[in-house]
N, C-alpha and C. Protein backbone atom coordinates (compact mmCIF):
# COMPACT_ATOMS: atom_id res chain seq x y z
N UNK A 1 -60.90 43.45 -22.21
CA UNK A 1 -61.29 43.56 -20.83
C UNK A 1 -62.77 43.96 -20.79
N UNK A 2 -63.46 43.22 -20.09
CA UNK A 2 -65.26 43.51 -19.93
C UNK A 2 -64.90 44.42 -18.25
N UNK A 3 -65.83 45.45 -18.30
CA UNK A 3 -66.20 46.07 -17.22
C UNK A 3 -67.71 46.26 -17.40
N UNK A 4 -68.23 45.84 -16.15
CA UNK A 4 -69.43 45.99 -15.44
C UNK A 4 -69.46 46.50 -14.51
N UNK A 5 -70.47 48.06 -14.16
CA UNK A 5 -70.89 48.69 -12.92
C UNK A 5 -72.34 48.50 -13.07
N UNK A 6 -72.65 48.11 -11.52
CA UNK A 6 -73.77 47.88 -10.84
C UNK A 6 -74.37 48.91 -10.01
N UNK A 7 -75.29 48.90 -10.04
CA UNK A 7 -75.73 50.03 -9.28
C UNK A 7 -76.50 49.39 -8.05
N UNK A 8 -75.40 49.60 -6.58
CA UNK A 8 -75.78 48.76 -5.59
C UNK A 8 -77.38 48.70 -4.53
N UNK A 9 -77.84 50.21 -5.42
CA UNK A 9 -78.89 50.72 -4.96
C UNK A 9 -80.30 50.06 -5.28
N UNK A 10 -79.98 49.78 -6.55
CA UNK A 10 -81.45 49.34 -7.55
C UNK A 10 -81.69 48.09 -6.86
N UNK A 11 -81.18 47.27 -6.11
CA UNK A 11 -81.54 46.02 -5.81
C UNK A 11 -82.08 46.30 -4.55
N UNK A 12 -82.63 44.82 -3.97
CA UNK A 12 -83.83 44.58 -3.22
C UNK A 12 -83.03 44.72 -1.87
N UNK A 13 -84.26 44.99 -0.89
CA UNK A 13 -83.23 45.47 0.58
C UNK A 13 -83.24 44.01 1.30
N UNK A 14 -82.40 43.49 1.74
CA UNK A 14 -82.40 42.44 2.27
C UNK A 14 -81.87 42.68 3.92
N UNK A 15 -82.59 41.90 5.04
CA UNK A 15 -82.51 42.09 6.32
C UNK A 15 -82.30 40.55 7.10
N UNK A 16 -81.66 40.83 8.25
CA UNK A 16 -81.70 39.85 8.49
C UNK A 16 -81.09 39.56 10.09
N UNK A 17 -81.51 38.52 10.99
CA UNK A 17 -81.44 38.68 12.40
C UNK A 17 -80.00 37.86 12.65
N UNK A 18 -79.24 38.56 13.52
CA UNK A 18 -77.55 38.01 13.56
C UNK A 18 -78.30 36.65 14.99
N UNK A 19 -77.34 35.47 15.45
CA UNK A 19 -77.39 34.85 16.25
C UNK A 19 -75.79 34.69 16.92
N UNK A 20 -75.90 35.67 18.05
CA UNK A 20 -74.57 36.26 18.26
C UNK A 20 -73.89 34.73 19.02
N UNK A 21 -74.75 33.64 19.31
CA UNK A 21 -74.67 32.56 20.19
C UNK A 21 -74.22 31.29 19.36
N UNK A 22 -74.05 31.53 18.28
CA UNK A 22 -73.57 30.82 17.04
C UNK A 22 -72.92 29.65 16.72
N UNK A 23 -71.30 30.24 17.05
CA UNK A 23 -70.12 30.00 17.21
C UNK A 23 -69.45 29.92 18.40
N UNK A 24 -69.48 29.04 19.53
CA UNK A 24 -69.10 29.22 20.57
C UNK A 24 -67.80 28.53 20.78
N UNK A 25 -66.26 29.23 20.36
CA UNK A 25 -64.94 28.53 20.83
C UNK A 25 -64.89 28.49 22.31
N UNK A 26 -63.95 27.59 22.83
CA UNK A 26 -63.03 27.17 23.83
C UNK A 26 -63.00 28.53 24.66
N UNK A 27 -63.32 28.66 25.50
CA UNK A 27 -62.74 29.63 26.44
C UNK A 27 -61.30 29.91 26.90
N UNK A 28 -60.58 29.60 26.29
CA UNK A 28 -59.12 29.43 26.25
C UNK A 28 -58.78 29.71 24.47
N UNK A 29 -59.84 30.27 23.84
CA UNK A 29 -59.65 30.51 22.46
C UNK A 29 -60.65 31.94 21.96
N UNK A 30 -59.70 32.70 21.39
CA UNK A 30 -60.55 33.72 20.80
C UNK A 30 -59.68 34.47 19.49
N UNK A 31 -61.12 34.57 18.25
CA UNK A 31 -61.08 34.76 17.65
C UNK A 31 -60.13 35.93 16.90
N UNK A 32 -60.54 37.00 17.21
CA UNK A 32 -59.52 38.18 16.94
C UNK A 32 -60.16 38.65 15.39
N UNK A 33 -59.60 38.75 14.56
CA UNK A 33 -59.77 39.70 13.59
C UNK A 33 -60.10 38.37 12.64
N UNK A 34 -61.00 38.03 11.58
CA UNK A 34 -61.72 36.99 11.46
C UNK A 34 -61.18 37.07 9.24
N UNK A 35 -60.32 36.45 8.45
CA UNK A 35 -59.57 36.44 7.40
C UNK A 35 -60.88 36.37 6.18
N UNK A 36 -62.14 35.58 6.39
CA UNK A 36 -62.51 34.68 5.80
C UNK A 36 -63.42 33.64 6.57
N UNK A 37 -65.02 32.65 5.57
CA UNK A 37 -65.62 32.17 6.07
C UNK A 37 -66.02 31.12 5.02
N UNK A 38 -65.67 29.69 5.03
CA UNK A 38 -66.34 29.51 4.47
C UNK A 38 -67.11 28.15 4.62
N UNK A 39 -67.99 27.67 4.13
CA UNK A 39 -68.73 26.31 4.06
C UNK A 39 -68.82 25.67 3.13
N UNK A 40 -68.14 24.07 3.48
CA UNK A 40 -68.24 23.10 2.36
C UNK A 40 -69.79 22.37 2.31
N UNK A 41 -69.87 20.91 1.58
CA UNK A 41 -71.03 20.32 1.00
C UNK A 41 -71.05 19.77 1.97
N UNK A 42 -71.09 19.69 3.09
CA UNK A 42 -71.32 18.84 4.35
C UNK A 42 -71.75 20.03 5.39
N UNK A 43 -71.92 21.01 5.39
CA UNK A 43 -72.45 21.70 6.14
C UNK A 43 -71.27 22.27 7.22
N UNK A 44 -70.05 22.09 7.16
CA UNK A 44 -69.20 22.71 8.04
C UNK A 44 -68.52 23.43 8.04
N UNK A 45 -67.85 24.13 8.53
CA UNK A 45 -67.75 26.00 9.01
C UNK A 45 -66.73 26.31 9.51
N UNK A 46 -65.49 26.68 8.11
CA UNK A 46 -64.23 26.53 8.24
C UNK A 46 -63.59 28.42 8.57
N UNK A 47 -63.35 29.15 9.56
CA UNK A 47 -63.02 30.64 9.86
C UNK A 47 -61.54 30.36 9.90
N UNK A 48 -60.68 31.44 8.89
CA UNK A 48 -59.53 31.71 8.65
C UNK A 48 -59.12 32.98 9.22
């Protein structure tokens, strides 16, 4: 068994601006508690 600890500190600070306007479902649809995100090689944007 390999174990590796990282030290989450030593790395670089990364920032970044949210676009809360994004994702806009159906108004007859809402999200709720969100499983998972992911994107295939075509650029599209599958939420579980």
């Amino acid at each position: 068994m390999l174990c590796v600890l990282v030290d989450a500190g030593a790395g670089a600070s990364h920032s970044f601006d949210a676009d809360i306007d994004f994702l806009n479902p159906p108004n007859d649809l809402s999200l709720g508690e969100v499983t998972g995100v992911a994107v295939n090689s075509k650029k599209q944007i599958f939420v579980v």
